[in-house]
PDB file of N, CA and C in Angstrom:
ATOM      1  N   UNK A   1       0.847  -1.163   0.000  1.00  0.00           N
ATOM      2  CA  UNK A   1       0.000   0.000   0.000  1.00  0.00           C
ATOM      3  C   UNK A   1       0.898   1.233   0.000  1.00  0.00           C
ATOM      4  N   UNK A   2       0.627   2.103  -1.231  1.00  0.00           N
ATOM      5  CA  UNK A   2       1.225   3.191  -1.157  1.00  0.00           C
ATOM      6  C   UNK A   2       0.204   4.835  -1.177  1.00  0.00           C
ATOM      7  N   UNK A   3       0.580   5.669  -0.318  1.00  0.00           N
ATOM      8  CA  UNK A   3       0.381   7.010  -0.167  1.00  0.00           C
ATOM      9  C   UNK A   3       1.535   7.775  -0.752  1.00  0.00           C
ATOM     10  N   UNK A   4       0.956   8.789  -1.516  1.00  0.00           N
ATOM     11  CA  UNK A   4       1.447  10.233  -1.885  1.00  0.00           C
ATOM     12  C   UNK A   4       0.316  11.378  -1.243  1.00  0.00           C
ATOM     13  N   UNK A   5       1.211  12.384  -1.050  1.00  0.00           N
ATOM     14  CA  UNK A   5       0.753  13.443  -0.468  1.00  0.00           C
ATOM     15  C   UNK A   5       1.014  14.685  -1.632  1.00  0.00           C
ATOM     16  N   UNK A   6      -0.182  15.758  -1.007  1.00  0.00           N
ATOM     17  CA  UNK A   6       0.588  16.860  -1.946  1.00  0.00           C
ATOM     18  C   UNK A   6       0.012  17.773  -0.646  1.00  0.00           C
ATOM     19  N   UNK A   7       0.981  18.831  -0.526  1.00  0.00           N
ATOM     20  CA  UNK A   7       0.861  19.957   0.617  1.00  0.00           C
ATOM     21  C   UNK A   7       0.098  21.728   0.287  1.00  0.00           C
ATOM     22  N   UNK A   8      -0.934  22.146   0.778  1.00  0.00           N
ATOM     23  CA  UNK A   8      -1.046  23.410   0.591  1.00  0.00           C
ATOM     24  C   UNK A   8      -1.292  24.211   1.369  1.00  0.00           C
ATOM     25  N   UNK A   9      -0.076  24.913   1.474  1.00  0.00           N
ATOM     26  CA  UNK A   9       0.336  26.042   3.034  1.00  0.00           C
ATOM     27  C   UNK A   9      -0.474  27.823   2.524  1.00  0.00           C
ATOM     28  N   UNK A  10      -0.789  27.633   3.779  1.00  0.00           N
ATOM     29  CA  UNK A  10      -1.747  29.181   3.073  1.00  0.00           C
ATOM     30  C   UNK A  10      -1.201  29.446   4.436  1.00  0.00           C
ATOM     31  N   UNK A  11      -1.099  30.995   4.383  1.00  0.00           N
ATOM     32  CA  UNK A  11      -0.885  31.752   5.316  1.00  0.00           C
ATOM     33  C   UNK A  11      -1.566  33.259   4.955  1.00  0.00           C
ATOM     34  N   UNK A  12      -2.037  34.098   6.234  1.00  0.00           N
ATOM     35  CA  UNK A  12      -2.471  35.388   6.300  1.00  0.00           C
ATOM     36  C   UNK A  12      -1.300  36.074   5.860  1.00  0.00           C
ATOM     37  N   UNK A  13      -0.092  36.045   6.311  1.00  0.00           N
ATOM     38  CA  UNK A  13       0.503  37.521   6.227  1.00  0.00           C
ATOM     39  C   UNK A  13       1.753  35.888   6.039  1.00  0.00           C
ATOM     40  N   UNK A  14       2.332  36.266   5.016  1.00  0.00           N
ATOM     41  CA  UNK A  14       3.541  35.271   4.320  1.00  0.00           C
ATOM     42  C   UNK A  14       4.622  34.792   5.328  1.00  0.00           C
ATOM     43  N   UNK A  15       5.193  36.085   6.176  1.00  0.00           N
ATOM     44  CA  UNK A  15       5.955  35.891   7.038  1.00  0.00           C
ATOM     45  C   UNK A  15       6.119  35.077   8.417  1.00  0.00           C
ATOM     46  N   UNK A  16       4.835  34.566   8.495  1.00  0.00           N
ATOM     47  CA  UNK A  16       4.621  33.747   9.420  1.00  0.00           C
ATOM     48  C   UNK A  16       5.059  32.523   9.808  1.00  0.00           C
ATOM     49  N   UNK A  17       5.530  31.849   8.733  1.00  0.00           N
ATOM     50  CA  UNK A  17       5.956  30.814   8.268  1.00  0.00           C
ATOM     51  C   UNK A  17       7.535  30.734   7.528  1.00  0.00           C
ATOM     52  N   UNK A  18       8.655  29.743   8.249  1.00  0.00           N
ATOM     53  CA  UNK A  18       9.565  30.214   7.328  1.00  0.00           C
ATOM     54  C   UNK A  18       9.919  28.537   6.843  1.00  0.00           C
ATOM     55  N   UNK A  19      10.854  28.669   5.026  1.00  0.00           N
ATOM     56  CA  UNK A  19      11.018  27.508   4.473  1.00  0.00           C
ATOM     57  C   UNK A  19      10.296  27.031   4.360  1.00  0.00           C
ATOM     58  N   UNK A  20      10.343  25.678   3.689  1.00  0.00           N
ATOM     59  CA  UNK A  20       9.295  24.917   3.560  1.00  0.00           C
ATOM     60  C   UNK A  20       8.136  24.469   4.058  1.00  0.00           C
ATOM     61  N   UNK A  21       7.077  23.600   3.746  1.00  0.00           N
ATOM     62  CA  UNK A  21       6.566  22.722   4.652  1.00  0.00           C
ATOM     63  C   UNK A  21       7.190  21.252   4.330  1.00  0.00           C
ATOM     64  N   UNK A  22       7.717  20.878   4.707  1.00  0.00           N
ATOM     65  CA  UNK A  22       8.389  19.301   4.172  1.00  0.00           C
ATOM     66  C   UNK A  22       7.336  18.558   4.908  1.00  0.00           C
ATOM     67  N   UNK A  23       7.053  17.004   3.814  1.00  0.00           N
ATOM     68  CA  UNK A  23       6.432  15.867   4.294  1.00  0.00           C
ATOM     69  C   UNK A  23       7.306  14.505   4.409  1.00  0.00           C
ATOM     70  N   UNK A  24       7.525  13.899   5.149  1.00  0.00           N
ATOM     71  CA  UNK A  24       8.676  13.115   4.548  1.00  0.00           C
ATOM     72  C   UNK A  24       7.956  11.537   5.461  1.00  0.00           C
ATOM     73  N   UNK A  25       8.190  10.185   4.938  1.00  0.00           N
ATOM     74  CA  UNK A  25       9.035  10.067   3.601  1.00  0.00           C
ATOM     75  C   UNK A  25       7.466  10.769   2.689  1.00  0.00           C
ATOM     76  N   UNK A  26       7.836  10.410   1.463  1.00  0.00           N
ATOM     77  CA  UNK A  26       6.622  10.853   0.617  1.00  0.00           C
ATOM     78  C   UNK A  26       7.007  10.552  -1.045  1.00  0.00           C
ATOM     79  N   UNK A  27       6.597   9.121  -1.526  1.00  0.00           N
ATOM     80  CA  UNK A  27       4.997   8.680  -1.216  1.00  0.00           C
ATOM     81  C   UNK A  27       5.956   7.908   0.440  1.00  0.00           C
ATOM     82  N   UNK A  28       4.281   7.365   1.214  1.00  0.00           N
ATOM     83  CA  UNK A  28       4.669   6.867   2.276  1.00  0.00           C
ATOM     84  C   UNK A  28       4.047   4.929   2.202  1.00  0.00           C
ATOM     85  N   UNK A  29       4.235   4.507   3.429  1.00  0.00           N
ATOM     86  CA  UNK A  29       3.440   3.556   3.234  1.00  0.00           C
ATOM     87  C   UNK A  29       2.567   2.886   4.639  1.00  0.00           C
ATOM     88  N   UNK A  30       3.047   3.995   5.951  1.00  0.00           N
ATOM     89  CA  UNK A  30       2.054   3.924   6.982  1.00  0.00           C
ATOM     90  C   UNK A  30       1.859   5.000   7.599  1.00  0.00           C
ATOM     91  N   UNK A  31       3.011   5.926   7.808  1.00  0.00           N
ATOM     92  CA  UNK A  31       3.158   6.847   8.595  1.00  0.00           C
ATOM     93  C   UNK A  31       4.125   7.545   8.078  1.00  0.00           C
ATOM     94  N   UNK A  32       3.721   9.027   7.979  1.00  0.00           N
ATOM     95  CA  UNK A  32       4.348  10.356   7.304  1.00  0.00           C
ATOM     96  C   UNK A  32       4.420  11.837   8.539  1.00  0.00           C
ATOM     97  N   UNK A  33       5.628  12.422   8.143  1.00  0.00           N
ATOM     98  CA  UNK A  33       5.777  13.308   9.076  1.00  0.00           C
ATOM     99  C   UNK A  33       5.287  14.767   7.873  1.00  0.00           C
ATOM    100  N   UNK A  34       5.041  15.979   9.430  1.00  0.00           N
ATOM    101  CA  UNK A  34       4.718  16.695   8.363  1.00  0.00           C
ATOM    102  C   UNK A  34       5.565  18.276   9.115  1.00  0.00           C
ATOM    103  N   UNK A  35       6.762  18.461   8.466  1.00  0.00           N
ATOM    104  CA  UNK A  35       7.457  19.787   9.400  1.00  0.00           C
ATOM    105  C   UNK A  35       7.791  20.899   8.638  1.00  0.00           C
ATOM    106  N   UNK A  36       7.698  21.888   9.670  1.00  0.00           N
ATOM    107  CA  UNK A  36       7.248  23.180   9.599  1.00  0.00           C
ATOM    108  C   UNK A  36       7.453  23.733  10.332  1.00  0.00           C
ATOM    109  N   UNK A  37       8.149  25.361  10.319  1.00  0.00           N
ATOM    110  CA  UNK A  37       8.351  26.106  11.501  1.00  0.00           C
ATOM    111  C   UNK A  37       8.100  27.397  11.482  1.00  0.00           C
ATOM    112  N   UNK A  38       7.251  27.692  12.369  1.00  0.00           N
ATOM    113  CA  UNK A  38       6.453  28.769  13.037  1.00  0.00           C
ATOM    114  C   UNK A  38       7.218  30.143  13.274  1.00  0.00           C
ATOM    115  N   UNK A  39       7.585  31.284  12.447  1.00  0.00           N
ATOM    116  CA  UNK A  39       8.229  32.758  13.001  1.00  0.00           C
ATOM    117  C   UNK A  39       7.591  32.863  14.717  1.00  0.00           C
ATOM    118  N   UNK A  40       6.020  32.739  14.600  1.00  0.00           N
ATOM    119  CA  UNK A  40       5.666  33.570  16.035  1.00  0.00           C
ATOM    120  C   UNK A  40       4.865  32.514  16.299  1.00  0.00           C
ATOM    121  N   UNK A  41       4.204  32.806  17.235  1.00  0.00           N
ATOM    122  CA  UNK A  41       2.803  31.637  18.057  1.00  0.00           C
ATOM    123  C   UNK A  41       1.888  31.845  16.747  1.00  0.00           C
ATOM    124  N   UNK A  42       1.104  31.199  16.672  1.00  0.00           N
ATOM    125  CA  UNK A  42       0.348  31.502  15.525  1.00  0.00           C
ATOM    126  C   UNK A  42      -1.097  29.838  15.913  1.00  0.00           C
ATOM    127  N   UNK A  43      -2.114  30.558  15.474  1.00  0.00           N
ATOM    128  CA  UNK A  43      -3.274  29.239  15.142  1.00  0.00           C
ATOM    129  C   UNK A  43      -2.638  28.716  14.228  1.00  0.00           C
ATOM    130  N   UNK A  44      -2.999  27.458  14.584  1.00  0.00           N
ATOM    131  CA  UNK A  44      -2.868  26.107  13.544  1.00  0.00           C
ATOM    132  C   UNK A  44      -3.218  25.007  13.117  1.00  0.00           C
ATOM    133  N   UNK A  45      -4.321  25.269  11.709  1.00  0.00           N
ATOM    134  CA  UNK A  45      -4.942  24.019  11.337  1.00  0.00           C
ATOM    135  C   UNK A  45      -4.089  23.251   9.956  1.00  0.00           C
ATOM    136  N   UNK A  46      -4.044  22.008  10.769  1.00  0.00           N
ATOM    137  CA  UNK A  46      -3.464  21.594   9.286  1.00  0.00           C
ATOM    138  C   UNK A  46      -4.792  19.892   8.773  1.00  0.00           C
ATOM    139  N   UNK A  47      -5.117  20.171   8.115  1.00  0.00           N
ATOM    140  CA  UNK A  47      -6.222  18.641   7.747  1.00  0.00           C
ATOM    141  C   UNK A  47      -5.531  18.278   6.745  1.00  0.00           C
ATOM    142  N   UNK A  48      -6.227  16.517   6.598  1.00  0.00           N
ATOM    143  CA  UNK A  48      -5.844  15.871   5.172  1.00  0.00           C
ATOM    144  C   UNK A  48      -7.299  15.463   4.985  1.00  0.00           C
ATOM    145  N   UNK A  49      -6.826  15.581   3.478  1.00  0.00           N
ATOM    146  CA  UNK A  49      -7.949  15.353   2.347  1.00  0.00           C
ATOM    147  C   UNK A  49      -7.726  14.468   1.437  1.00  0.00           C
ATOM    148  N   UNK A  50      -8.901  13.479   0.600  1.00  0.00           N
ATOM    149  CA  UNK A  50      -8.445  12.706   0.135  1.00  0.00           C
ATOM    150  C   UNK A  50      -8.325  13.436  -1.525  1.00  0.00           C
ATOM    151  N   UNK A  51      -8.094  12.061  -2.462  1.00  0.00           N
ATOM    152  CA  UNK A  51      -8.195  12.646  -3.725  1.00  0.00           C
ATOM    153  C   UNK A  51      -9.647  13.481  -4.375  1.00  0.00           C
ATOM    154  N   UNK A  52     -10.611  12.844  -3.703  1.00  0.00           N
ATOM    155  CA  UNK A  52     -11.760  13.895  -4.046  1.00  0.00           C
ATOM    156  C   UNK A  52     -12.294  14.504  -3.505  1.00  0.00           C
ATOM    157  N   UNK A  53     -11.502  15.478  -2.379  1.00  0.00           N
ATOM    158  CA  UNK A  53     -11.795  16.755  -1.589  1.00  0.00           C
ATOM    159  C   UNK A  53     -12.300  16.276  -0.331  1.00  0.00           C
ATOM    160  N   UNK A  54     -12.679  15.108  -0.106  1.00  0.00           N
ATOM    161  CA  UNK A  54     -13.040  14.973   1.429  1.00  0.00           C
ATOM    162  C   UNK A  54     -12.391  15.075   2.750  1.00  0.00           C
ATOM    163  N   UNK A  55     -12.850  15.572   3.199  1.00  0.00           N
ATOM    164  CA  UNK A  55     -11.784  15.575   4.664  1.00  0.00           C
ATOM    165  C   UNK A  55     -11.735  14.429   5.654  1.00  0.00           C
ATOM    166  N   UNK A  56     -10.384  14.151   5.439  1.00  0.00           N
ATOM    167  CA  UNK A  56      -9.786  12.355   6.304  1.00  0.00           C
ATOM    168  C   UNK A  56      -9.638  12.526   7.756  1.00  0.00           C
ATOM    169  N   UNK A  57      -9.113  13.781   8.092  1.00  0.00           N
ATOM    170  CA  UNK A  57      -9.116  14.111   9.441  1.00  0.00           C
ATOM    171  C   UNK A  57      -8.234  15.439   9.917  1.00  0.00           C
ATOM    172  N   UNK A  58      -8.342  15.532  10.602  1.00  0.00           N
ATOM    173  CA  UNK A  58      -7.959  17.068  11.323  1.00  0.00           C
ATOM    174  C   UNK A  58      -6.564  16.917  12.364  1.00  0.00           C
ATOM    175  N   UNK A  59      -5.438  17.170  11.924  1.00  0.00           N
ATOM    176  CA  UNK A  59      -4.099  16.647  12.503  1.00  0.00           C
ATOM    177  C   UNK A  59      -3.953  17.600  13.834  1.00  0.00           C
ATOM    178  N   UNK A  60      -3.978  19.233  13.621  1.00  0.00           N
ATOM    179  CA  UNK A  60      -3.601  20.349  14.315  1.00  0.00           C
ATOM    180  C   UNK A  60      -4.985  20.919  14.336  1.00  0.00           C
ATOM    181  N   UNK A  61      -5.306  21.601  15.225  1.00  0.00           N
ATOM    182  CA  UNK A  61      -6.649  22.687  15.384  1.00  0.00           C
ATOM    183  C   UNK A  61      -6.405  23.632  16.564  1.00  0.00           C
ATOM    184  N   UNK A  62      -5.047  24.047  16.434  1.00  0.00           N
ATOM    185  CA  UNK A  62      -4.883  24.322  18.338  1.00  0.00           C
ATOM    186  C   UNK A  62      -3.391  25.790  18.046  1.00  0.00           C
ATOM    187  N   UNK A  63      -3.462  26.671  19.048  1.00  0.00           N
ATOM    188  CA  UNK A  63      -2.219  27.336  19.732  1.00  0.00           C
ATOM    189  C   UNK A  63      -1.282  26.997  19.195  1.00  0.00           C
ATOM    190  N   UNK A  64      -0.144  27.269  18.423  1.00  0.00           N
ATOM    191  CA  UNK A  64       1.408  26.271  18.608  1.00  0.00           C
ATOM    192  C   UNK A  64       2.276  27.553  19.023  1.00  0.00           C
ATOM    193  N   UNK A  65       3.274  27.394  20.040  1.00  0.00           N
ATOM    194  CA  UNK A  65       4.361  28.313  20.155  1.00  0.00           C
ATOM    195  C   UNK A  65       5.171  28.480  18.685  1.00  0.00           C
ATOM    196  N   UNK A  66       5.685  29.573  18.739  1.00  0.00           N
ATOM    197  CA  UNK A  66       6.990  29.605  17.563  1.00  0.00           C
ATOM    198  C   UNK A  66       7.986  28.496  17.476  1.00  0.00           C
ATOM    199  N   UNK A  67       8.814  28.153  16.573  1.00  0.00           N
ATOM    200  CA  UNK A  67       9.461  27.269  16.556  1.00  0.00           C
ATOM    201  C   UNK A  67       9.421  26.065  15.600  1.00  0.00           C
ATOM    202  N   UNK A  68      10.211  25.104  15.302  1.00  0.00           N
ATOM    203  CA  UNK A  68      10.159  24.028  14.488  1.00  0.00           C
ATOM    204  C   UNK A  68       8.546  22.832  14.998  1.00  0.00           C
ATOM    205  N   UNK A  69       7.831  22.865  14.183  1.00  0.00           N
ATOM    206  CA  UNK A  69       6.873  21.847  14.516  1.00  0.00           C
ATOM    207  C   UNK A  69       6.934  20.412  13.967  1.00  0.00           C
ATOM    208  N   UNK A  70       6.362  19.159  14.470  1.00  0.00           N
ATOM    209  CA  UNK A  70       6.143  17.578  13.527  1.00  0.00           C
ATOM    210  C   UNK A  70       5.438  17.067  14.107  1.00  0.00           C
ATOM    211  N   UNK A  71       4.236  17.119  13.135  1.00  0.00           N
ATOM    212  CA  UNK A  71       3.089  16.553  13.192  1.00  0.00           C
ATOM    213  C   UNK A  71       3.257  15.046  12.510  1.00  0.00           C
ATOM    214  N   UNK A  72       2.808  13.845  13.184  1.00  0.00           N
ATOM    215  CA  UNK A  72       2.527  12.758  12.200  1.00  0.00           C
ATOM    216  C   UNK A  72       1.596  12.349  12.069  1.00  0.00           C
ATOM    217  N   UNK A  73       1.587  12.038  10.911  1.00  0.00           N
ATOM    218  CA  UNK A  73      -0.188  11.303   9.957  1.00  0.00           C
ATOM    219  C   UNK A  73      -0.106   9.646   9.867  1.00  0.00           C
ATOM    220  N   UNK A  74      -0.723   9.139  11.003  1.00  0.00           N
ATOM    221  CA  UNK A  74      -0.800   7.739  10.621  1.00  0.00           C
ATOM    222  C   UNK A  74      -1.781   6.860   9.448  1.00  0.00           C
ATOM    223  N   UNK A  75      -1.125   6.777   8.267  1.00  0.00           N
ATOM    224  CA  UNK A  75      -2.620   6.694   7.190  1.00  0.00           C
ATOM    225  C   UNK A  75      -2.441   5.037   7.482  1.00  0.00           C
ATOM    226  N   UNK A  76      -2.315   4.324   8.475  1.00  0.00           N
ATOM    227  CA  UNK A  76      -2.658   2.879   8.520  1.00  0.00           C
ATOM    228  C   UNK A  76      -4.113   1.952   8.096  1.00  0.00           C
ATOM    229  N   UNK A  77      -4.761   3.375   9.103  1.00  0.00           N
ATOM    230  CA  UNK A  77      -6.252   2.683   8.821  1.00  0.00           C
ATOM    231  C   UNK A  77      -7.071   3.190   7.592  1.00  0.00           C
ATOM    232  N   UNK A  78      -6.117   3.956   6.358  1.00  0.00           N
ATOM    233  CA  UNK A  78      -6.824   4.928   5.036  1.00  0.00           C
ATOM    234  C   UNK A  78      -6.511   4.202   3.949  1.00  0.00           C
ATOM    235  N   UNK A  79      -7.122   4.018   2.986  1.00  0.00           N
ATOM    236  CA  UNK A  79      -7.248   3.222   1.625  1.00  0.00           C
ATOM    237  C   UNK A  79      -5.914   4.053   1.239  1.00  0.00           C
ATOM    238  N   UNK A  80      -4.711   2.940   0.124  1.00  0.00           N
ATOM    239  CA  UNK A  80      -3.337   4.040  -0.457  1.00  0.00           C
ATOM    240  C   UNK A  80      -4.576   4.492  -1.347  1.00  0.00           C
ATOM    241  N   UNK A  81      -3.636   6.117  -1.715  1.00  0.00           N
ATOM    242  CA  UNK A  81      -3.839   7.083  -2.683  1.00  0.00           C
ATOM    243  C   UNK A  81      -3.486   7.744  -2.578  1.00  0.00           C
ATOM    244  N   UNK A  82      -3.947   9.048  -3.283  1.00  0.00           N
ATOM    245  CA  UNK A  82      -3.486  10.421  -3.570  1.00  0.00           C
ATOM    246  C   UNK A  82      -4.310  11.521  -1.887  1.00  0.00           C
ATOM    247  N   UNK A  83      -3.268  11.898  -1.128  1.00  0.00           N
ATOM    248  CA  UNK A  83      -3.873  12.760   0.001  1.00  0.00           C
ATOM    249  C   UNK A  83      -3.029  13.999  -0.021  1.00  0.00           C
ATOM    250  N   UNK A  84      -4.195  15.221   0.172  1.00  0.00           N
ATOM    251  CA  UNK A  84      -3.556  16.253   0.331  1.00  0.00           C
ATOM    252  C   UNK A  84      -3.531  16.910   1.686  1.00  0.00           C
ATOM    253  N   UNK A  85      -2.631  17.851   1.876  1.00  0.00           N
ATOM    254  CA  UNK A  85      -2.560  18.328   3.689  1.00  0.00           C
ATOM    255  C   UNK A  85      -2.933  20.026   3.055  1.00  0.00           C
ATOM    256  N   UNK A  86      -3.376  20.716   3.610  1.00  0.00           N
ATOM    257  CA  UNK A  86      -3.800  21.969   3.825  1.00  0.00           C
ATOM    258  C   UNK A  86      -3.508  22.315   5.706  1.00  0.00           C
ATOM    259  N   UNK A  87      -2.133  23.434   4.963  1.00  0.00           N
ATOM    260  CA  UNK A  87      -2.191  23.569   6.476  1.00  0.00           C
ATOM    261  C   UNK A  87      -2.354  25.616   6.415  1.00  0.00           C
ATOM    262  N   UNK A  88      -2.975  25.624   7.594  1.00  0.00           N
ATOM    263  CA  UNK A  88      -3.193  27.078   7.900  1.00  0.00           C
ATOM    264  C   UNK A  88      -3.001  28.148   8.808  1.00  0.00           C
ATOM    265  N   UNK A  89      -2.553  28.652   8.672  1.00  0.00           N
ATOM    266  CA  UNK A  89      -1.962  29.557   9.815  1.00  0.00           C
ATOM    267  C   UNK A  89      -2.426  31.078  10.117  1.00  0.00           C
ATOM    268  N   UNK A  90      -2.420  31.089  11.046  1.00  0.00           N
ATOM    269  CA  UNK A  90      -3.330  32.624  11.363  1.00  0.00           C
ATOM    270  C   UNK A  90      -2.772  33.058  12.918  1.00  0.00           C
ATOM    271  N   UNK A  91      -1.791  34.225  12.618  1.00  0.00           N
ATOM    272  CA  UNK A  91      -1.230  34.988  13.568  1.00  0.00           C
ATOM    273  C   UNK A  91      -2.159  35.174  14.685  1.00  0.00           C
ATOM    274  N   UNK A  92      -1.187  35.191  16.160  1.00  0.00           N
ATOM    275  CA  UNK A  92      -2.363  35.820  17.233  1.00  0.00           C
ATOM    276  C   UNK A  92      -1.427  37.244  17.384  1.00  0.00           C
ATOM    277  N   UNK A  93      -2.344  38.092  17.180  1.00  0.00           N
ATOM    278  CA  UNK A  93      -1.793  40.120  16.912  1.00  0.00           C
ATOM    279  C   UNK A  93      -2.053  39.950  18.789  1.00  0.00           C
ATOM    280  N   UNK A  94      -1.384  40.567  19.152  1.00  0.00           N
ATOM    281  CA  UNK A  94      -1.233  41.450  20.622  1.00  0.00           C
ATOM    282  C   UNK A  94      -1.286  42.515  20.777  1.00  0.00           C
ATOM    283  N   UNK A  95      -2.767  43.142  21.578  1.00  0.00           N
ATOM    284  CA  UNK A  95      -2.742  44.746  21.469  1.00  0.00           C
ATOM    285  C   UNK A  95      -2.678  44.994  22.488  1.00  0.00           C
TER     286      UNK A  95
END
């Protein structure tokens, strides 16, 4: 059983986020990492989706401090295919 992933990082304000988002390994064949690192604290949703837009599940939905993040996706119990990650980020402003 094989998984490929494809990644789409959206961010509010670009800077939020620095380098890549790397998925690794990728394609996978149980379990895939997914890293990324944070300029500031920032919300953070990241979901996977399958090949025809459905949503498989919800990895991140929470706070993360600044810093290097790794999230892992266990696709053990998911049919192989084509999955995409959408991850999202949305600054917390301090007034």
């Amino acid at each position: 059983m094989q998984f490929t992933v494809m990644v789409d990082a959206v961010t509010d304000i670009d800077e939020n986020i620095t380098g890549e988002v790397k998925i690794y390994p990728n394609p996978f064949t149980s379990n895939s990492t997914v890293a990324y690192t944070l300029i500031r604290e920032s919300n953070v949703q990241l979901v996977v989706y399958d090949a025809l837009g459905k949503m498989i599940t919800s990895l991140v939905n929470d706070k993360q401090q600044a810093g290097n993040q790794l999230v892992n996706f266990d696709g053990t119990s998911h049919l192989a295919g084509l999955y995409y990650f959408r991850l999202l980020i949305i600054i917390m402003e301090r007034l």
